[in-house]
C-alpha atoms as a PDB file:
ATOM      1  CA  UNK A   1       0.000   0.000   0.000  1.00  0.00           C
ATOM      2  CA  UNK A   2       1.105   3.246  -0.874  1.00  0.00           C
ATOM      3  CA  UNK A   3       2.803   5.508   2.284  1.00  0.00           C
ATOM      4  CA  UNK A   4       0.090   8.296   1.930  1.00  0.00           C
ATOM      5  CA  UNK A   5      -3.074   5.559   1.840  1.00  0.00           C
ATOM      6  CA  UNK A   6      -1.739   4.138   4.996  1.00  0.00           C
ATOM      7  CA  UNK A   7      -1.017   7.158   6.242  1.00  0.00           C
ATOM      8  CA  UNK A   8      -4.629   8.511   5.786  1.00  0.00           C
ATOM      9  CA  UNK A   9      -6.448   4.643   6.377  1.00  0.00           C
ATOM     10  CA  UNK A  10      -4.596   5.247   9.690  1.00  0.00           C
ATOM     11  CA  UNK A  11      -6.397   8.119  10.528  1.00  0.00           C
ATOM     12  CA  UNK A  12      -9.520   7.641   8.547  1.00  0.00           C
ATOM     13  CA  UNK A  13     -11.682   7.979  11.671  1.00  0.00           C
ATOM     14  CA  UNK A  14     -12.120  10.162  14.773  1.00  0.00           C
ATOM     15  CA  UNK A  15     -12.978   8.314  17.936  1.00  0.00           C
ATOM     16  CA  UNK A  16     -16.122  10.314  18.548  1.00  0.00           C
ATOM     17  CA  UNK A  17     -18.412  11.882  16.201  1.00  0.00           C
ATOM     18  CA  UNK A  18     -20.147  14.889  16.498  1.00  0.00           C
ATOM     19  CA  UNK A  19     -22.383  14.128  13.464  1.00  0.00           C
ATOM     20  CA  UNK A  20     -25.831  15.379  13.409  1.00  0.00           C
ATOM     21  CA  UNK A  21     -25.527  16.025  16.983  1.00  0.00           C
ATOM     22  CA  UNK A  22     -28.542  18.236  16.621  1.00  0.00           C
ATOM     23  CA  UNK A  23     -30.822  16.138  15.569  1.00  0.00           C
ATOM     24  CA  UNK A  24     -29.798  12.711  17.658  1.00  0.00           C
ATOM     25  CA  UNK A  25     -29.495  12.495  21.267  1.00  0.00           C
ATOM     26  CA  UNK A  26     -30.845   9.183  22.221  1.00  0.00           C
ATOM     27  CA  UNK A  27     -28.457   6.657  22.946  1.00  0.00           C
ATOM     28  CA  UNK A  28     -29.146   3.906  21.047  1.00  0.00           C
ATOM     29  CA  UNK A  29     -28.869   7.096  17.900  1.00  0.00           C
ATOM     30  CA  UNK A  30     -25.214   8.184  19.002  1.00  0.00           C
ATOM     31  CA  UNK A  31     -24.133   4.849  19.064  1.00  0.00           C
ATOM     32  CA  UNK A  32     -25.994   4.243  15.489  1.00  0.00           C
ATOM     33  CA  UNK A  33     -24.004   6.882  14.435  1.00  0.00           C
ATOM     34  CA  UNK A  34     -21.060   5.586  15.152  1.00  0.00           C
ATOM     35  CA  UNK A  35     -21.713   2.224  14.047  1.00  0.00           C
ATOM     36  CA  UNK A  36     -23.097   3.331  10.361  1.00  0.00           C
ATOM     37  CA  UNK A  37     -20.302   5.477   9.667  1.00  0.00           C
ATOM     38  CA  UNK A  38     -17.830   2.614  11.217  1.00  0.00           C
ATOM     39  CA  UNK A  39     -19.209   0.178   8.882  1.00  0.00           C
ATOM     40  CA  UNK A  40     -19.154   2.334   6.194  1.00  0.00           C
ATOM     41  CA  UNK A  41     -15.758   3.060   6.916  1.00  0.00           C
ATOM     42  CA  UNK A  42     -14.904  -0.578   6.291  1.00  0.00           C
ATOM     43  CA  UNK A  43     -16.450  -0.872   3.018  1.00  0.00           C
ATOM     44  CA  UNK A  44     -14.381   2.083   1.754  1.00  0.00           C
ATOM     45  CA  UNK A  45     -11.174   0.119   2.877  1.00  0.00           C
ATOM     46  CA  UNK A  46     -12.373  -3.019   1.472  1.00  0.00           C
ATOM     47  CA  UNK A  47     -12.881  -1.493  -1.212  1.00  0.00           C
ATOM     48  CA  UNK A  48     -10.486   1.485  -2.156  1.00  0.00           C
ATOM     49  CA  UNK A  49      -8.679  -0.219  -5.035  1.00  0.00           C
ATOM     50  CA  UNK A  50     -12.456  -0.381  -6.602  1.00  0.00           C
ATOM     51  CA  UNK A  51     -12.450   3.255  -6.367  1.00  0.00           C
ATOM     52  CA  UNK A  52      -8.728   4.239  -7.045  1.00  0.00           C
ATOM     53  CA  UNK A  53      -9.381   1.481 -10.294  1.00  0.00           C
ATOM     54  CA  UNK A  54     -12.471   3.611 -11.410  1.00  0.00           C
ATOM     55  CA  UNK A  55     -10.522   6.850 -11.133  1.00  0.00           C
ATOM     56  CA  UNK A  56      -7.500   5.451 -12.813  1.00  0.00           C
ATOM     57  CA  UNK A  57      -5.532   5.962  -9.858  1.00  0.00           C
ATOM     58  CA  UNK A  58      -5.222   9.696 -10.846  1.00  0.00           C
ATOM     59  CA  UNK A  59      -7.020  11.230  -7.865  1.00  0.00           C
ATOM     60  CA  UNK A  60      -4.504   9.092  -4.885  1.00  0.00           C
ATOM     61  CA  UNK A  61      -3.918  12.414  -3.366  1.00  0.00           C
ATOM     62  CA  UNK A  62      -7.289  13.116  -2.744  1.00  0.00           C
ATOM     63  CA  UNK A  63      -8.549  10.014  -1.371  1.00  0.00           C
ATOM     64  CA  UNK A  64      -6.239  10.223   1.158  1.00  0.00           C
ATOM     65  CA  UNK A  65      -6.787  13.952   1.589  1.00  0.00           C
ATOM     66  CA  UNK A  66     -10.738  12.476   2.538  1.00  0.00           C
ATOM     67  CA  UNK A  67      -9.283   9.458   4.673  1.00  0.00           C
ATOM     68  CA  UNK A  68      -7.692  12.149   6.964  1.00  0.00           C
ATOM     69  CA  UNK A  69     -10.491  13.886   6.898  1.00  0.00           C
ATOM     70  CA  UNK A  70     -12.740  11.248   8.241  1.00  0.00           C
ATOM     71  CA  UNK A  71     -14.299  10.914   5.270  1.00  0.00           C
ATOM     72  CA  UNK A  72     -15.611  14.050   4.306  1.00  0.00           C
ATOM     73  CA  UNK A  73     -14.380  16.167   1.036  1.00  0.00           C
ATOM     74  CA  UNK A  74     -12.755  19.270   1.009  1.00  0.00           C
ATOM     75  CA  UNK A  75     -14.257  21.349  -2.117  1.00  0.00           C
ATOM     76  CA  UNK A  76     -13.392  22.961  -4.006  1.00  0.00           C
ATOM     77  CA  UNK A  77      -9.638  20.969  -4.014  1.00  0.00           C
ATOM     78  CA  UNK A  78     -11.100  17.270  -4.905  1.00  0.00           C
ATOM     79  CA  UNK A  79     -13.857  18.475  -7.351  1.00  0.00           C
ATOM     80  CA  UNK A  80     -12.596  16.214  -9.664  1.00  0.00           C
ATOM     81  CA  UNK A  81     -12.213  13.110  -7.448  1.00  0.00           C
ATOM     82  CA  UNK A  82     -15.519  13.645  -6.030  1.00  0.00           C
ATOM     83  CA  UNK A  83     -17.072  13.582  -9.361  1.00  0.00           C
ATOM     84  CA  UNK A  84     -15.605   9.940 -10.242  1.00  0.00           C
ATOM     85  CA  UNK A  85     -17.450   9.253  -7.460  1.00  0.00           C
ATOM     86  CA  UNK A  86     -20.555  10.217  -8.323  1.00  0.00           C
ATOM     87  CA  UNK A  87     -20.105   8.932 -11.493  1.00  0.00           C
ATOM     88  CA  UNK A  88     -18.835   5.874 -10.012  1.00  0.00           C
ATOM     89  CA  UNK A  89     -22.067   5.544  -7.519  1.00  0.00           C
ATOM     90  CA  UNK A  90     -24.349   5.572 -10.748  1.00  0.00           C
ATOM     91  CA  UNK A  91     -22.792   3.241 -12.936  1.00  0.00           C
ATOM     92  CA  UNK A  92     -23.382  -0.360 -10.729  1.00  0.00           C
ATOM     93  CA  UNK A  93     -23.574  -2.603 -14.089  1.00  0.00           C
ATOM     94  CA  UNK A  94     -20.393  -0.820 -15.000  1.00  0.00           C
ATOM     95  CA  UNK A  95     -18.028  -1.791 -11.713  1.00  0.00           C
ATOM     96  CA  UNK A  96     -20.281  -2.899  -8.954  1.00  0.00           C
ATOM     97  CA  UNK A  97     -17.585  -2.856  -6.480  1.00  0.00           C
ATOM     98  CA  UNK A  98     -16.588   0.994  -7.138  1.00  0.00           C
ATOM     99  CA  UNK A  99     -20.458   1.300  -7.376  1.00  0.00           C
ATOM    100  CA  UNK A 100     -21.004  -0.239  -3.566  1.00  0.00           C
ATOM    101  CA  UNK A 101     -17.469   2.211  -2.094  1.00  0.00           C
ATOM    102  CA  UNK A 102     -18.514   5.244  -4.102  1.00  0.00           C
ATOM    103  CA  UNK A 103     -22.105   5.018  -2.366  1.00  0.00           C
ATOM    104  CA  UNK A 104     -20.078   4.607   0.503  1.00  0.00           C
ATOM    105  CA  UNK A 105     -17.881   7.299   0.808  1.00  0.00           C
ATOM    106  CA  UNK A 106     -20.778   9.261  -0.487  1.00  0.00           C
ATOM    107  CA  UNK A 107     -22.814   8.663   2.671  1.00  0.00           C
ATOM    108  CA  UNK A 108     -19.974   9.103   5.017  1.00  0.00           C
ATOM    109  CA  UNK A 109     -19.769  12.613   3.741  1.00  0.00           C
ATOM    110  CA  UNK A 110     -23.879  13.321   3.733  1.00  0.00           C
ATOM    111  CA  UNK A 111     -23.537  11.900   7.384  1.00  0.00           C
ATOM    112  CA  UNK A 112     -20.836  14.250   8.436  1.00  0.00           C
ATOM    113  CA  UNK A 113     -22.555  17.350   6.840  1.00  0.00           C
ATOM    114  CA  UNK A 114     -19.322  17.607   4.613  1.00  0.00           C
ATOM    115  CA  UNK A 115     -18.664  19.683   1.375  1.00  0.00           C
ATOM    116  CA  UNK A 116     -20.229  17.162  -0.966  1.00  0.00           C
ATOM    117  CA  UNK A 117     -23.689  18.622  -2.460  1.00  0.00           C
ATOM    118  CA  UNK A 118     -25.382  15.810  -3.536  1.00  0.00           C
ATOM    119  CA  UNK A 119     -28.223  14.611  -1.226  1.00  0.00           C
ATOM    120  CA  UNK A 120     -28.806  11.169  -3.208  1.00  0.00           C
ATOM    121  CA  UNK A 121     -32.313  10.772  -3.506  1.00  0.00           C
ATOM    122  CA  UNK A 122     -31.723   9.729  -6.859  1.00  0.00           C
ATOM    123  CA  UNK A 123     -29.591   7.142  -5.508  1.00  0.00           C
ATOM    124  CA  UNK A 124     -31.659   5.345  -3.841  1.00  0.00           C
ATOM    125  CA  UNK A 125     -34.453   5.672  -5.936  1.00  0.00           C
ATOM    126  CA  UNK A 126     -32.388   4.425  -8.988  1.00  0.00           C
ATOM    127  CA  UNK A 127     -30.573   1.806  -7.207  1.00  0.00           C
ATOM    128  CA  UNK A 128     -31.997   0.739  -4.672  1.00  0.00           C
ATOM    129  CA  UNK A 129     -32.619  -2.912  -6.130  1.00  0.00           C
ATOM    130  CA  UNK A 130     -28.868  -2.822  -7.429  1.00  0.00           C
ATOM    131  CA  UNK A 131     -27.582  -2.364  -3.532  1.00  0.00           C
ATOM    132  CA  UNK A 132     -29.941  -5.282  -2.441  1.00  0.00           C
ATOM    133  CA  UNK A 133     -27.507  -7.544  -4.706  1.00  0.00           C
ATOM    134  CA  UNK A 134     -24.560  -6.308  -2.671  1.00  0.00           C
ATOM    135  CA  UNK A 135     -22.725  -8.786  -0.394  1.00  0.00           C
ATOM    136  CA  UNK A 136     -24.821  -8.772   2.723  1.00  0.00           C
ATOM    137  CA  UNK A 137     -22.550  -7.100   5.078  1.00  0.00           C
ATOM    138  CA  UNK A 138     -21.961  -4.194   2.473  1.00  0.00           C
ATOM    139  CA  UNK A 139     -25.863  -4.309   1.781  1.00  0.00           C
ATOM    140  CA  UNK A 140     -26.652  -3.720   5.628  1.00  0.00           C
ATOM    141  CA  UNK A 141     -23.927  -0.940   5.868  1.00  0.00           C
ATOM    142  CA  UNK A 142     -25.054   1.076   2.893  1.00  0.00           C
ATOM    143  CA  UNK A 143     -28.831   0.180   4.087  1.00  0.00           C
ATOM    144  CA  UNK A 144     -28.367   1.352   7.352  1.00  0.00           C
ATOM    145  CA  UNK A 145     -26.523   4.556   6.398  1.00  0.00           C
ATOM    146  CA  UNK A 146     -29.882   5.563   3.957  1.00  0.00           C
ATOM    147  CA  UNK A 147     -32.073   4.711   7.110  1.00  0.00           C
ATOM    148  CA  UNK A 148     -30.052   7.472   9.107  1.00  0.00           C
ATOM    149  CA  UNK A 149     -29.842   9.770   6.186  1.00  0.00           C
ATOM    150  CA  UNK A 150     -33.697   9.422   6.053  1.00  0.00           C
ATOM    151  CA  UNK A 151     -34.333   9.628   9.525  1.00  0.00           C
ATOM    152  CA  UNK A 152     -32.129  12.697   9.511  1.00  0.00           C
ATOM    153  CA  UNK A 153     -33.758  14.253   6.820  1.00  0.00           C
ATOM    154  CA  UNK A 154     -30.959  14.256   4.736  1.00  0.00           C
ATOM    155  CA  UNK A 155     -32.185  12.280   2.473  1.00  0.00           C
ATOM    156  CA  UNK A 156     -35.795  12.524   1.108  1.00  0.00           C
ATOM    157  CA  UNK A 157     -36.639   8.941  -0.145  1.00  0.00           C
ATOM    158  CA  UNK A 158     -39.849   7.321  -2.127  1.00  0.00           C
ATOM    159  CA  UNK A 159     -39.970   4.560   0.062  1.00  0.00           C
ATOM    160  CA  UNK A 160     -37.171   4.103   2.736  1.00  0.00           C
ATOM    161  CA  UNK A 161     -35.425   0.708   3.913  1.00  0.00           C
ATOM    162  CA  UNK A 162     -37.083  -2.184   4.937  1.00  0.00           C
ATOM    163  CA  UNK A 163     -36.339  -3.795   8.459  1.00  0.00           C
ATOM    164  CA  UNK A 164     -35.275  -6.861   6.257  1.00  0.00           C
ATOM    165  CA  UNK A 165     -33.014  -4.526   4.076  1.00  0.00           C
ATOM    166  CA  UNK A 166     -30.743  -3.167   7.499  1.00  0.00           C
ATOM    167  CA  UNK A 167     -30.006  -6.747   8.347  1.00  0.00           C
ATOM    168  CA  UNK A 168     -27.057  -8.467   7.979  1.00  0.00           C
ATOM    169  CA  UNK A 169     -28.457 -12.282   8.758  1.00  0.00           C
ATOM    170  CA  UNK A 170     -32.333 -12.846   9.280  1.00  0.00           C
ATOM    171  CA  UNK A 171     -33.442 -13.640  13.018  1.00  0.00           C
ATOM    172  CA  UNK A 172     -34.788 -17.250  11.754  1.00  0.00           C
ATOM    173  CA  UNK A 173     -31.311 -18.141  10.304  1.00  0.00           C
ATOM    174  CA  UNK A 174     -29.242 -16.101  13.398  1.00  0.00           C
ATOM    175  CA  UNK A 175     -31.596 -18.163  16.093  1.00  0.00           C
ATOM    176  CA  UNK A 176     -30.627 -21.627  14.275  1.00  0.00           C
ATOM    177  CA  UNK A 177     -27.002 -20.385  14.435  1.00  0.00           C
ATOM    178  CA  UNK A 178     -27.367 -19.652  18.479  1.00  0.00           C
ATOM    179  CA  UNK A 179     -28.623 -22.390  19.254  1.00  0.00           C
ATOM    180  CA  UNK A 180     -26.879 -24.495  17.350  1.00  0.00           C
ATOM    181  CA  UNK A 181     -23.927 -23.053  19.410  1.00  0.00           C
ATOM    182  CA  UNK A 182     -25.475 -23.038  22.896  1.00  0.00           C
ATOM    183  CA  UNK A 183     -25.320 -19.530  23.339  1.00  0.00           C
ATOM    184  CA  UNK A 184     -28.964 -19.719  25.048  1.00  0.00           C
ATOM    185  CA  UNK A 185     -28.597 -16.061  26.616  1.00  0.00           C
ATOM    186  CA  UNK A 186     -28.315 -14.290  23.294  1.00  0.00           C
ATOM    187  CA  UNK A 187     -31.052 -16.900  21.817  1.00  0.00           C
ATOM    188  CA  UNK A 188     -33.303 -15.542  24.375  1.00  0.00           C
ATOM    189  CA  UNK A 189     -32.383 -11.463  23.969  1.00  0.00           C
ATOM    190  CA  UNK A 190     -32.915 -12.269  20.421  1.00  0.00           C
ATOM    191  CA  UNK A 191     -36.116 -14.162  20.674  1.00  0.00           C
ATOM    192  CA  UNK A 192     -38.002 -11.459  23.201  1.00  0.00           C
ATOM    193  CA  UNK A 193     -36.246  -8.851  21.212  1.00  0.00           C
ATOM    194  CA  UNK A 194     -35.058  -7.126  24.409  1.00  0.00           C
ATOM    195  CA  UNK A 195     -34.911  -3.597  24.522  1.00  0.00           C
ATOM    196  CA  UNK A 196     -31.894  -0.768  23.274  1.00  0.00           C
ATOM    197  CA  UNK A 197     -30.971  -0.614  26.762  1.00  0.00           C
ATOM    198  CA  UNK A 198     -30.662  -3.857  27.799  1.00  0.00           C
ATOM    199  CA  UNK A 199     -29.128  -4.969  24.119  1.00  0.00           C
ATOM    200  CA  UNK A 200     -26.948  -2.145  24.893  1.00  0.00           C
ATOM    201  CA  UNK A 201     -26.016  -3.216  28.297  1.00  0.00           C
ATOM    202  CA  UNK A 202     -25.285  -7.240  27.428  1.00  0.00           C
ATOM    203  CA  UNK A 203     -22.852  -6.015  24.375  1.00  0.00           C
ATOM    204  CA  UNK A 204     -20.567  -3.388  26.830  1.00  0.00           C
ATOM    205  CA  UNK A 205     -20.654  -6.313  29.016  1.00  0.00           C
ATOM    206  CA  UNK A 206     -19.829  -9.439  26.246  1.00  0.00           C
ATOM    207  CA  UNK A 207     -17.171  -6.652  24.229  1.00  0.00           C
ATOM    208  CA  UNK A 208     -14.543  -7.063  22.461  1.00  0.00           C
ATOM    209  CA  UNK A 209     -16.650 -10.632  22.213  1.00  0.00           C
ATOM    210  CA  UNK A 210     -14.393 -12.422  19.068  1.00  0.00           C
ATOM    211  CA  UNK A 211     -17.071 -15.405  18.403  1.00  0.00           C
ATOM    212  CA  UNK A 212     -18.734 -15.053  14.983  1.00  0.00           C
ATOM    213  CA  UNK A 213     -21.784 -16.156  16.535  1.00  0.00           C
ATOM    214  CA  UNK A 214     -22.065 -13.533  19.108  1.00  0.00           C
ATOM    215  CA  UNK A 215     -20.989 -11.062  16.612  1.00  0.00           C
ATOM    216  CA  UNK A 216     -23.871 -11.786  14.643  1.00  0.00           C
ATOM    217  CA  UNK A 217     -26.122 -11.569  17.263  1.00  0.00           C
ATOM    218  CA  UNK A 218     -24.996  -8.311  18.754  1.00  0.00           C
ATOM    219  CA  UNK A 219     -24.927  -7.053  14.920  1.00  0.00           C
ATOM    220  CA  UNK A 220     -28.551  -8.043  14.358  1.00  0.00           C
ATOM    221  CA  UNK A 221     -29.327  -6.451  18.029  1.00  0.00           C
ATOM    222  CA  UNK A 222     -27.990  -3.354  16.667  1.00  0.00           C
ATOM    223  CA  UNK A 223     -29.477  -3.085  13.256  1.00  0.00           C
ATOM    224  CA  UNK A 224     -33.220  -4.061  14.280  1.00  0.00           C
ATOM    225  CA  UNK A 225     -35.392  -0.922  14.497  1.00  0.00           C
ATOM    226  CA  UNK A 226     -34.825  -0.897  18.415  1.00  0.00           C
ATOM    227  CA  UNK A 227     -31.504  -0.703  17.741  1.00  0.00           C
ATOM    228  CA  UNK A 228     -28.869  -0.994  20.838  1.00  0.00           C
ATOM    229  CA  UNK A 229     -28.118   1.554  23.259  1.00  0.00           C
ATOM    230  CA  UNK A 230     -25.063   1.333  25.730  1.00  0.00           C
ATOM    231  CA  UNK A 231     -25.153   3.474  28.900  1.00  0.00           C
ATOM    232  CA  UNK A 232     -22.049   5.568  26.881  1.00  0.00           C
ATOM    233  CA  UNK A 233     -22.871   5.613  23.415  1.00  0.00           C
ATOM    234  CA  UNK A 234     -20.004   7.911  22.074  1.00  0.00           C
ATOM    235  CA  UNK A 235     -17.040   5.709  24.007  1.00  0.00           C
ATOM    236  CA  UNK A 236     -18.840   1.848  23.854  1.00  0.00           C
ATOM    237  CA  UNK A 237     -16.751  -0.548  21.036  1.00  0.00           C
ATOM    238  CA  UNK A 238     -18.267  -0.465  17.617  1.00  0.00           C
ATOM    239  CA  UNK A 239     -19.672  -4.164  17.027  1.00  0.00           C
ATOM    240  CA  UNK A 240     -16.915  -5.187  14.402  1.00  0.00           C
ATOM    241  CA  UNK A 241     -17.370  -5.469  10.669  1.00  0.00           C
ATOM    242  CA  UNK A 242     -17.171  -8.686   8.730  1.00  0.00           C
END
């Protein structure tokens, strides 16, 4: 990887985020915050060569320049680079993994009230069949991310995502996973669909948990509509992204 990538992948992210701190103060919506613009964080680093690819590597400079920014663009200086993206994020039959970052770093930048002026209502009334083909852990982070944008009014959608849409595994196939494991606690939190607190309470309790099964269950805690809310939303780990 090149110096000034690592360099910027390094610092891609603050620790808190004062994002939209207007508008949410719950706790389960600081720490959904966090977690959307975590996740989407991911999918940009899975998939910066996608995006670097689409803009023929000629923009390096300013990816990194929004890396180190957390994400948002500085305009005017990355006009160009920000329109490969938004050329990028409307071309999915083209390159549907530049398609899947582009909408990515495009939300991390709506989210974060940076310089970027599209709101992408188009977006997601174009395409949003094309990002239900999307792996499912990219689907759920770029599904999630429009919920907030909605729910934020940031985005103005037709019809907005589904409950089905934000999740990464469905409860029936999760539950068959728990208990095929034993893990009868998070079976049961899953199965009354306990509340944000209480979800929020069992994960700051259970993290950093490291089994995929747990994972999945804390994951699906967080992106039900009740969402998960830990007693300190801006310092609680970020469920990790897989």
């Amino acid at each position: 990887m090149l110096p000034l990538l690592r360099r910027a992948n390094a610092a891609i992210w603050p620790r808190r985020s004062d994002t939209l701190a207007h508008m949410f103060t719950s706790s389960s919506d600081v720490f959904r915050m966090r977690q959307v613009l975590g996740d989407l964080k991911s999918v940009v680093l899975s998939g910066q060569d996608a995006i670097l690819r689409f803009s023929q590597r000629a923009h390096v400079e300013s990816y990194a320049r929004l890396m180190s920014n957390g994400g948002r663009f500085r305009l005017p200086e990355d006009k160009d680079f920000y329109s490969d993206v938004l050329l990028a994020a409307a071309m999915p039959d083209d390159d549907f993994p530049a398609f899947t970052t582009a909408t990515s770093i495009l939300l991390i930048d709506l989210l974060q009230d940076g310089d970027g002026t599209d709101r992408l209502y188009w977006n997601w009334d174009a395409f949003d069949e094309q990002y239900r083909l999307a792996d499912p852990h990219i689907r759920a982070a770029i599904m999630n991310a429009f919920r907030m944008g909605f729910e934020a009014g940031s985005v103005r959608p037709k019809i907005p995502p589904s409950s089905a849409d934000c999740l990464t595994i469905g409860e029936d196939i999760l539950k068959r996973r728990l208990r095929a494991a034993g893990l009868n606690d998070l079976l049961l939190a899953v199965d009354v669909d306990i509340s944000a607190e209480d979800a929020g309470a069992f994960w700051e309790a259970e993290a950093p948990a490291k089994n995929p099964d747990q994972l999945a269950a804390f994951r699906y805690l967080y992106e039900r509509p009740r969402s998960l809310a830990p007693a300190n939303p801006q310092m609680a780990p970020l469920i990790p992204w897989s």
